[in-house]
Protein backbone atom coordinates (compact mmCIF):
# COMPACT_ATOMS: atom_id res chain seq x y z
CA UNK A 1 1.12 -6.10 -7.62
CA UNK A 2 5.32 -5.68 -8.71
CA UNK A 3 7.26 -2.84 -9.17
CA UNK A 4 7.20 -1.64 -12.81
CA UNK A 5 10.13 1.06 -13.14
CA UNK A 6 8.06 1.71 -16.66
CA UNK A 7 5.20 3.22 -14.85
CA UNK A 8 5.58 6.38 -13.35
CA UNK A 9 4.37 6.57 -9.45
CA UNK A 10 3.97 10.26 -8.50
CA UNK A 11 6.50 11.63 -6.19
CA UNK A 12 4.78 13.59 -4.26
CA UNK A 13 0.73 13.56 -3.07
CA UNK A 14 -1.06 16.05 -4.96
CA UNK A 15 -2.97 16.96 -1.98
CA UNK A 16 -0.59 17.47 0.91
CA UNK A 17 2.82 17.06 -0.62
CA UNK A 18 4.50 13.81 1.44
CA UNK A 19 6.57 12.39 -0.71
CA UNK A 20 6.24 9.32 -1.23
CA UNK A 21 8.19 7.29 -4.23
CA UNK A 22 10.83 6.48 -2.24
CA UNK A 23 8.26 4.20 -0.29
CA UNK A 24 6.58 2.81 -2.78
CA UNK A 25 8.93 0.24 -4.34
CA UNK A 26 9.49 -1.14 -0.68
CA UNK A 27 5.38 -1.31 -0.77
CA UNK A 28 5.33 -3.53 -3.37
CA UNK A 29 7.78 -6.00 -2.41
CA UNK A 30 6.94 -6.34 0.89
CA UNK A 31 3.29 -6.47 -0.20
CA UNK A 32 3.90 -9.33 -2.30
CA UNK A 33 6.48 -11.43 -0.41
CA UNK A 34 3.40 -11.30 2.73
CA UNK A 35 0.41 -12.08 0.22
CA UNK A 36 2.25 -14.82 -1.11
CA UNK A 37 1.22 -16.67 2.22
CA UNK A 38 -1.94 -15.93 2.35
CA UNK A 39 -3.76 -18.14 -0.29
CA UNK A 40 -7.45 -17.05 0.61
CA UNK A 41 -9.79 -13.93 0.15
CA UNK A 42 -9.95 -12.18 3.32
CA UNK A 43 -13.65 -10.96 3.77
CA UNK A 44 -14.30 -8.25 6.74
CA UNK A 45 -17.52 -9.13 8.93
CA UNK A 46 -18.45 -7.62 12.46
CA UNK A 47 -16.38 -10.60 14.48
CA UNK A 48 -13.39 -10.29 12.24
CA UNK A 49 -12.40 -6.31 11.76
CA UNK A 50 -8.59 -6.87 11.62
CA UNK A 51 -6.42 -4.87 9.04
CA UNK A 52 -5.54 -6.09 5.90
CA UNK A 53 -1.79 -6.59 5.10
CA UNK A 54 -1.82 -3.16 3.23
CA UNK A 55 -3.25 -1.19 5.54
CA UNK A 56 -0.76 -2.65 7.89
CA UNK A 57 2.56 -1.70 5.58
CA UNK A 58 1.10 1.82 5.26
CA UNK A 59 0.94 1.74 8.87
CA UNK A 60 4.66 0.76 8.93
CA UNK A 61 6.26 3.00 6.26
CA UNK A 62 3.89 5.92 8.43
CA UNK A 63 1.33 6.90 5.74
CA UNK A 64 -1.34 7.81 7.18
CA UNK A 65 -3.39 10.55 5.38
CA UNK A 66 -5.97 8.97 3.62
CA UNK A 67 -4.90 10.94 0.06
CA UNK A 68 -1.57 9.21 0.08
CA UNK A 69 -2.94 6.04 1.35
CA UNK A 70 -4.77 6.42 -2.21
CA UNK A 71 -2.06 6.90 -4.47
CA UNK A 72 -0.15 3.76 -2.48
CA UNK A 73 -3.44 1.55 -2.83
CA UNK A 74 -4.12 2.65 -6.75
CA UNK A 75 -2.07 2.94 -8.20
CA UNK A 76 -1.25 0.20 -10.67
């Protein structure tokens, strides 16, 4: 994932209203320069529930309704 300025990222959720573009460019870098370590698939069994490295920026950049955790996670 990389920050296209072509593609239009809402500005605000269209369920509650946070605004959010101003976070998402910051998403996608920082989501990219901490993947770029990480050379395997993470899978998610009972012994390893940890949080992935998104939902661990959204936790950082305080997104935490699940509707704008959508819009951050799919949009493309």
């Amino acid at each position: 994932m990389s920050f296209n300025p072509d593609r239009l990222f809402p500005i605000k959720c269209f369920t509650c209203g946070n605004v959010l573009s101003q976070k998402y460019q910051y998403y996608c870098e920082q989501l990219l320069e901490q993947k770029k370590d990480l050379k395997k698939t993470e899978y998610l069994t009972k012994e390893t529930v940890e949080k992935t490295v998104e939902g661990k920026l959204l936790d950082d950049l305080d997104i935490i309704n699940i509707c704008c955790r959508k819009h951050m996670l799919t949009h493309q």
